[in-house]
N, C-alpha and C. Protein backbone atom coordinates (compact mmCIF):
# COMPACT_ATOMS: atom_id res chain seq x y z
N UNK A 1 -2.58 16.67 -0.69
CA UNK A 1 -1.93 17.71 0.01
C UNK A 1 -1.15 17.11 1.18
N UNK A 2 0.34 17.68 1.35
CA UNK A 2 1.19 16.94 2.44
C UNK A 2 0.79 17.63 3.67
N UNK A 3 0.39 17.09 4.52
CA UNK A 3 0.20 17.80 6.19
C UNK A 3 1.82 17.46 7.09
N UNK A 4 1.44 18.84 7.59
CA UNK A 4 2.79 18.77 8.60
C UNK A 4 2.75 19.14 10.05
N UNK A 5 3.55 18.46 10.55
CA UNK A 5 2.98 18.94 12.10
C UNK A 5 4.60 18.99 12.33
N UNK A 6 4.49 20.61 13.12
CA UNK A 6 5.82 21.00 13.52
C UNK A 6 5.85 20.41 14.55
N UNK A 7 8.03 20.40 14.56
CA UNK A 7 8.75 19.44 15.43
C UNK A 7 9.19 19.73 16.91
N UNK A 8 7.95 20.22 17.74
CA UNK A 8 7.79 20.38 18.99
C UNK A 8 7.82 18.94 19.69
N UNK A 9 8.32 19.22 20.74
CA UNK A 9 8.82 18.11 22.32
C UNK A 9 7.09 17.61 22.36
N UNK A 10 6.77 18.70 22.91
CA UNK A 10 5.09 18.15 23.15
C UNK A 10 4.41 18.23 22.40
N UNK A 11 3.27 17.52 22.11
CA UNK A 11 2.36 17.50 21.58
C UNK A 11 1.09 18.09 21.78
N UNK A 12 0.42 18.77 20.56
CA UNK A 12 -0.81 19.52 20.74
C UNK A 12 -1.76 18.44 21.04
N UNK A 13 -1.89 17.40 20.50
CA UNK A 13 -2.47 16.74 21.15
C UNK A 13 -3.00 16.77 22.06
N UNK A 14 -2.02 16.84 23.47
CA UNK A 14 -2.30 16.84 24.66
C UNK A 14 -3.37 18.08 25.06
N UNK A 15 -2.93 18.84 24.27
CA UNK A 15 -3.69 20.21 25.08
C UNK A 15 -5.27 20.44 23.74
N UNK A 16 -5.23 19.94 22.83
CA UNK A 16 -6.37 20.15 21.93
C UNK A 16 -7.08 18.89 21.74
N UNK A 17 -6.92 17.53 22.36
CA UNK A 17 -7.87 17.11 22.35
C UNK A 17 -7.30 15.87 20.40
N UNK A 18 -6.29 16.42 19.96
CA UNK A 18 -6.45 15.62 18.60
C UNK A 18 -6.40 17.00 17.60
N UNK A 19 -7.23 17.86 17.72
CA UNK A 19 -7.71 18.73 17.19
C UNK A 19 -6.89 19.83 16.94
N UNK A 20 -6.24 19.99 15.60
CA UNK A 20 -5.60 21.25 14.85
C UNK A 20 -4.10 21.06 15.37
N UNK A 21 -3.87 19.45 15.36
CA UNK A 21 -2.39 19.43 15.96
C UNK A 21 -1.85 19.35 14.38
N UNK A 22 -2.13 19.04 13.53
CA UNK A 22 -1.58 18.85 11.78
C UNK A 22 -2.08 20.20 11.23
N UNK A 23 -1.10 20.74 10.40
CA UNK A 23 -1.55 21.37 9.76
C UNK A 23 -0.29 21.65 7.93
N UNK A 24 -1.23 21.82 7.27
CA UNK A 24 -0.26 21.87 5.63
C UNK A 24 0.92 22.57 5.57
N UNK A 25 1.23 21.97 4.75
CA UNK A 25 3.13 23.21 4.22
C UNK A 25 2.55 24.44 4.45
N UNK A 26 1.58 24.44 3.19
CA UNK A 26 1.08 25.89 3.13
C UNK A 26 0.54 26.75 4.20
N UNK A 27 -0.28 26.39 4.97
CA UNK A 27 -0.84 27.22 6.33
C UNK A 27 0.32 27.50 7.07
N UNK A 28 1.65 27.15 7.07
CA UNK A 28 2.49 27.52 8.45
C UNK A 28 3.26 27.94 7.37
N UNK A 29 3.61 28.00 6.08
CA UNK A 29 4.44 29.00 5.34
C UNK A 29 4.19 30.21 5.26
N UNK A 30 2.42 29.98 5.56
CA UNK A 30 1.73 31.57 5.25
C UNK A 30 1.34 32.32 6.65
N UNK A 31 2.11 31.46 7.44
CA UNK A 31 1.63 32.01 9.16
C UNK A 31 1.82 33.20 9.62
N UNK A 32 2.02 33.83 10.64
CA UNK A 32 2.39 35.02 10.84
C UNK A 32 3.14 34.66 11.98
N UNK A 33 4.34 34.52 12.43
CA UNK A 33 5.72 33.80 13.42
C UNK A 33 6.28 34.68 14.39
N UNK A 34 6.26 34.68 15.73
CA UNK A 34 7.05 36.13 16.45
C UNK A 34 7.92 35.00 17.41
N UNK A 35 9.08 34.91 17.30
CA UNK A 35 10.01 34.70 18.38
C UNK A 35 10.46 35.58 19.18
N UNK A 36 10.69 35.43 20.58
CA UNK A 36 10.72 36.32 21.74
C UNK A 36 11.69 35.81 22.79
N UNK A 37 11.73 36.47 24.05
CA UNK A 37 12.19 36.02 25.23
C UNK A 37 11.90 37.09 26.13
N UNK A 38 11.50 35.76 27.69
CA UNK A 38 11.07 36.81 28.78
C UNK A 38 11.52 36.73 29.94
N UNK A 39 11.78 37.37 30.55
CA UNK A 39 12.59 37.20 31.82
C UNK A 39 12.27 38.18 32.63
N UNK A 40 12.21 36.90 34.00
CA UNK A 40 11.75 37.65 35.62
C UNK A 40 12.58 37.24 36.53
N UNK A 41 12.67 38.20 37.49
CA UNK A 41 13.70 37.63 38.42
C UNK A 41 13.55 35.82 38.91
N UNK A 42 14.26 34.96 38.80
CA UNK A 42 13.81 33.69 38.95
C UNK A 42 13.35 33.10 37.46
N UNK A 43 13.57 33.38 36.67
CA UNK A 43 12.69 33.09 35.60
C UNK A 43 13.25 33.49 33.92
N UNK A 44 12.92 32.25 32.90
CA UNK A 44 13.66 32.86 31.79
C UNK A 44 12.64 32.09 30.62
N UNK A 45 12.28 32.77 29.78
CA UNK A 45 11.51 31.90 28.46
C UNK A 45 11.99 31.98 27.12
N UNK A 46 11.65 31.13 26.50
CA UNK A 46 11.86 31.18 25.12
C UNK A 46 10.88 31.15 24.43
N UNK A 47 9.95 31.82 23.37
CA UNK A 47 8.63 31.26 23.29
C UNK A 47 8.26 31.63 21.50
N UNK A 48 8.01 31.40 20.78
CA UNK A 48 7.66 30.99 19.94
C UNK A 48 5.53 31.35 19.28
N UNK A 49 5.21 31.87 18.97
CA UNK A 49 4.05 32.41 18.60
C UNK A 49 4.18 32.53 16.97
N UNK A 50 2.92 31.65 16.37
CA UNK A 50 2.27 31.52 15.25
C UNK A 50 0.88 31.64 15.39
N UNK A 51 0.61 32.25 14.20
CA UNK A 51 -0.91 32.13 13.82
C UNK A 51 -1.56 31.65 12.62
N UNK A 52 -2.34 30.73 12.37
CA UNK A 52 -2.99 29.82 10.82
C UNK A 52 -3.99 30.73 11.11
N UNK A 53 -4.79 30.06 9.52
CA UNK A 53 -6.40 30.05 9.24
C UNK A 53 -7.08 29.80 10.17
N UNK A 54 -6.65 28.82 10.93
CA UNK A 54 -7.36 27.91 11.68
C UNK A 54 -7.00 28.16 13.50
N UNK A 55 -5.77 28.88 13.66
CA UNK A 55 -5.79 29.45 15.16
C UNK A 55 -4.14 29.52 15.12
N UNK A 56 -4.09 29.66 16.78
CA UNK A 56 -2.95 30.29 17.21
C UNK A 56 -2.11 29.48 17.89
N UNK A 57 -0.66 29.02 17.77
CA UNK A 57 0.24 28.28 18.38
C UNK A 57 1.52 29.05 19.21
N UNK A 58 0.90 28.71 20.40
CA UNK A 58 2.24 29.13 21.78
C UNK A 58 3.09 27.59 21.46
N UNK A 59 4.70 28.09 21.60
CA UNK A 59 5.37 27.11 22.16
C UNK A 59 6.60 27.36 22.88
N UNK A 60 7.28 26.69 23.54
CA UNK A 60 8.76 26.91 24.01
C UNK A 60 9.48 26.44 24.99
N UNK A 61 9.68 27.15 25.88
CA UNK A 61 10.27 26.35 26.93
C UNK A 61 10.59 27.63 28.40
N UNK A 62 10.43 27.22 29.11
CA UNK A 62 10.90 27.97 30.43
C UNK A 62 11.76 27.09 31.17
N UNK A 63 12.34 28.07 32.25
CA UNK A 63 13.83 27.49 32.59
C UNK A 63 13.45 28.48 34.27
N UNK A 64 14.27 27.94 35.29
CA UNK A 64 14.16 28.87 36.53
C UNK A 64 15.80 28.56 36.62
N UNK A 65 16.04 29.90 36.60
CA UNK A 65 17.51 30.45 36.92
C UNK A 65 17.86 30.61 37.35
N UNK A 66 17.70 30.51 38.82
CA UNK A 66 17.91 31.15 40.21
C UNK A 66 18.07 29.88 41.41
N UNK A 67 18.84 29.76 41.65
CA UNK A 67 18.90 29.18 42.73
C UNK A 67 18.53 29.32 44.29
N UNK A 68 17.13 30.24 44.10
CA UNK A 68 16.56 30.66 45.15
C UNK A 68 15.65 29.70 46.02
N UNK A 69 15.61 28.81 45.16
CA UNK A 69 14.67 27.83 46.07
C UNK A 69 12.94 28.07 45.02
N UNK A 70 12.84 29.30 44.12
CA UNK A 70 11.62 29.43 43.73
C UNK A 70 11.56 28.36 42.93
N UNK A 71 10.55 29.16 41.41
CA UNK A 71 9.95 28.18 40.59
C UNK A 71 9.56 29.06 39.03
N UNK A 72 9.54 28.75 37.98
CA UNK A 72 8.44 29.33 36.71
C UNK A 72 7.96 28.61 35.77
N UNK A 73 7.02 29.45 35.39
CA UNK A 73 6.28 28.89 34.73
C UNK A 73 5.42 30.00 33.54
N UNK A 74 5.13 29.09 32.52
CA UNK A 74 4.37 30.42 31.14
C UNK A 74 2.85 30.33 31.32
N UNK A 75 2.07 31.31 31.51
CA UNK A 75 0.71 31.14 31.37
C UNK A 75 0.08 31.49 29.92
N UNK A 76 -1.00 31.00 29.33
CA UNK A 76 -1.14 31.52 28.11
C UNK A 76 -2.62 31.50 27.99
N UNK A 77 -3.20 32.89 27.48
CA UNK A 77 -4.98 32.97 27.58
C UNK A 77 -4.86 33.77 26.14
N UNK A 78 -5.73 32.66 25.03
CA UNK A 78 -6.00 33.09 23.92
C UNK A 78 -7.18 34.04 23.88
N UNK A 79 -7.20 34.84 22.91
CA UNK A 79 -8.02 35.53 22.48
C UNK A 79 -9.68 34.71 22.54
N UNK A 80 -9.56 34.08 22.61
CA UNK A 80 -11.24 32.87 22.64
C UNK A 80 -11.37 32.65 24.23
N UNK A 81 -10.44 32.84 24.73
CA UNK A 81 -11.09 32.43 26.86
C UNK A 81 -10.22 31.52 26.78
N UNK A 82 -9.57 30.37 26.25
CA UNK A 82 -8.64 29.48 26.69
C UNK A 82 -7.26 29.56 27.18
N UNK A 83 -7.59 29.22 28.56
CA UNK A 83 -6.06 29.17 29.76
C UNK A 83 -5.51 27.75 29.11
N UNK A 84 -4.27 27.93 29.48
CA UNK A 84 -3.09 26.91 29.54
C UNK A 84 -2.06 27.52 30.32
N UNK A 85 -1.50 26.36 30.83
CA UNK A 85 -0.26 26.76 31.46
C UNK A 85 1.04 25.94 31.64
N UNK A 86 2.36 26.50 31.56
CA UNK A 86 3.21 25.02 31.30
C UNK A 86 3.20 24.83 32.74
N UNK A 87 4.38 23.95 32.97
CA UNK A 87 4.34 23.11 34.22
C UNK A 87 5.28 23.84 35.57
N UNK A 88 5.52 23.82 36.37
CA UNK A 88 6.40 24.35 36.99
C UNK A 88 7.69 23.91 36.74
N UNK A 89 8.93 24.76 36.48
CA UNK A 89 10.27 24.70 36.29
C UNK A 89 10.66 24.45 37.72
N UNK A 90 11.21 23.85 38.68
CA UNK A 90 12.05 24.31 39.40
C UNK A 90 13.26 24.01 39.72
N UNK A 91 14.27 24.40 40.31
CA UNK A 91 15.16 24.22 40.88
C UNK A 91 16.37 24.34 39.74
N UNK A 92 17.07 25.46 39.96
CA UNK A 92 18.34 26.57 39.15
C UNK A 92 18.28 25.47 37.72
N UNK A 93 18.46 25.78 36.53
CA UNK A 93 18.60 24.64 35.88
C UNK A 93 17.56 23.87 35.04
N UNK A 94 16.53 23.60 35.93
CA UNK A 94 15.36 23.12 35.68
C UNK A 94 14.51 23.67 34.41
N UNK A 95 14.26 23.05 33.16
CA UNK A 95 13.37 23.42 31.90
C UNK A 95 12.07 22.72 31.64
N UNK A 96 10.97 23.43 31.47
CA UNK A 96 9.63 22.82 31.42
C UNK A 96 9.20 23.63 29.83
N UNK A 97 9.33 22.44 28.88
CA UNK A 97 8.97 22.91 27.40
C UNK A 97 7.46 22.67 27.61
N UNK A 98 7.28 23.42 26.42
CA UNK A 98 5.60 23.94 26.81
C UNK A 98 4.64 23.83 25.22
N UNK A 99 4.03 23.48 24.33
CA UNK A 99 3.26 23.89 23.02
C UNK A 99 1.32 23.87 23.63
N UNK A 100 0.66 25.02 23.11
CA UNK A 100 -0.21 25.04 22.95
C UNK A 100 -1.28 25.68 22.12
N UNK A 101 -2.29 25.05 21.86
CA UNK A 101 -2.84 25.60 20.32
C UNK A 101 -4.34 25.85 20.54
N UNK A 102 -4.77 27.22 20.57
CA UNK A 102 -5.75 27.73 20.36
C UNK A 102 -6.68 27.70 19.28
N UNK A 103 -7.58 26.75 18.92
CA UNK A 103 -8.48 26.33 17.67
C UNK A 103 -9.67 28.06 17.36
N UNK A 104 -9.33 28.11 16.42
CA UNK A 104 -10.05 29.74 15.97
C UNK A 104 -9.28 30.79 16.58
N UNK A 105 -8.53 30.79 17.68
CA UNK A 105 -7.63 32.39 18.06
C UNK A 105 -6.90 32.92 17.01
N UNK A 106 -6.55 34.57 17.41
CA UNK A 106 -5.60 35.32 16.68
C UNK A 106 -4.89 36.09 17.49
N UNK A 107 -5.08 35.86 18.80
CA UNK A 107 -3.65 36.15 19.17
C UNK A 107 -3.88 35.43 20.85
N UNK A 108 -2.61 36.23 21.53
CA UNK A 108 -2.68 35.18 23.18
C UNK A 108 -1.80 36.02 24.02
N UNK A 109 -2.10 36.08 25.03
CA UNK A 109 -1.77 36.98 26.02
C UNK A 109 -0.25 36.48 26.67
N UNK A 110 0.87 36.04 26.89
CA UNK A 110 1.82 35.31 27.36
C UNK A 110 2.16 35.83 28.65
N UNK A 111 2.53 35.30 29.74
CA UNK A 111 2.89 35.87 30.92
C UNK A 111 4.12 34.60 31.60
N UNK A 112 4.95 35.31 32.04
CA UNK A 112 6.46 34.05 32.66
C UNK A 112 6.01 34.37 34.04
N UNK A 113 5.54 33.54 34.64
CA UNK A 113 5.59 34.17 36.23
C UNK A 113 6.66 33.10 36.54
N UNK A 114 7.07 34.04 38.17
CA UNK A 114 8.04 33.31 39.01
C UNK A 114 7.64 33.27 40.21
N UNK A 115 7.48 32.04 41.16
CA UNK A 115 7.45 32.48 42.37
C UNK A 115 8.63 31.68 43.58
């Protein structure tokens, strides 16, 4: 069986430890996929949501749009208790891509804050 690991900037790796960063043709053909976008004053996302057999994948990217001097960033709390959060964006311009993978979730709460 061919394993595939989608062509995200970051790696699940980082945030799972090794764990449920590969997964088959088949599990992400048969996924369930929602592309989105969110926006707060200061603040803009792109984000990306799948779900396997095996759990739930946030990915994307945030951007701070504002030349206010703020900052953003994506928070993400799976259905199982697991926080993640991307990094701070700042300064007008500024993009902080983000992937993270919830091992057993079915879904995840997403939030863009700005401050």
């Amino acid at each position: 069986m061919t394993r595939y690991t989608p062509p995200e900037k970051a790696s699940a790796r980082s945030d799972a430890g090794g764990r449920g960063a590969d997964h088959t043709m088949e599990e992400v053909m048969a996924s369930s996929c929602q592309n989105y976008s969110m926006h707060v004053p200061g603040g803009y996302a792109a984000i990306t949501e799948y779900r396997l057999p095996s759990g739930a994948r946030v990915l994307g990217w945030v951007e701070d749009d504002d030349a206010n001097g703020g900052c953003a960033k994506v928070e993400v709390l799976f259905d199982t208790g697991q926080y993640n959060s991307s990094r701070w964006a700042c300064h007008e311009g500024d993009r902080a891509v983000f992937s993270f993978w919830g091992p057993g979730a079915v879904s995840a709460l997403v939030h863009l804050r700005a401050a």
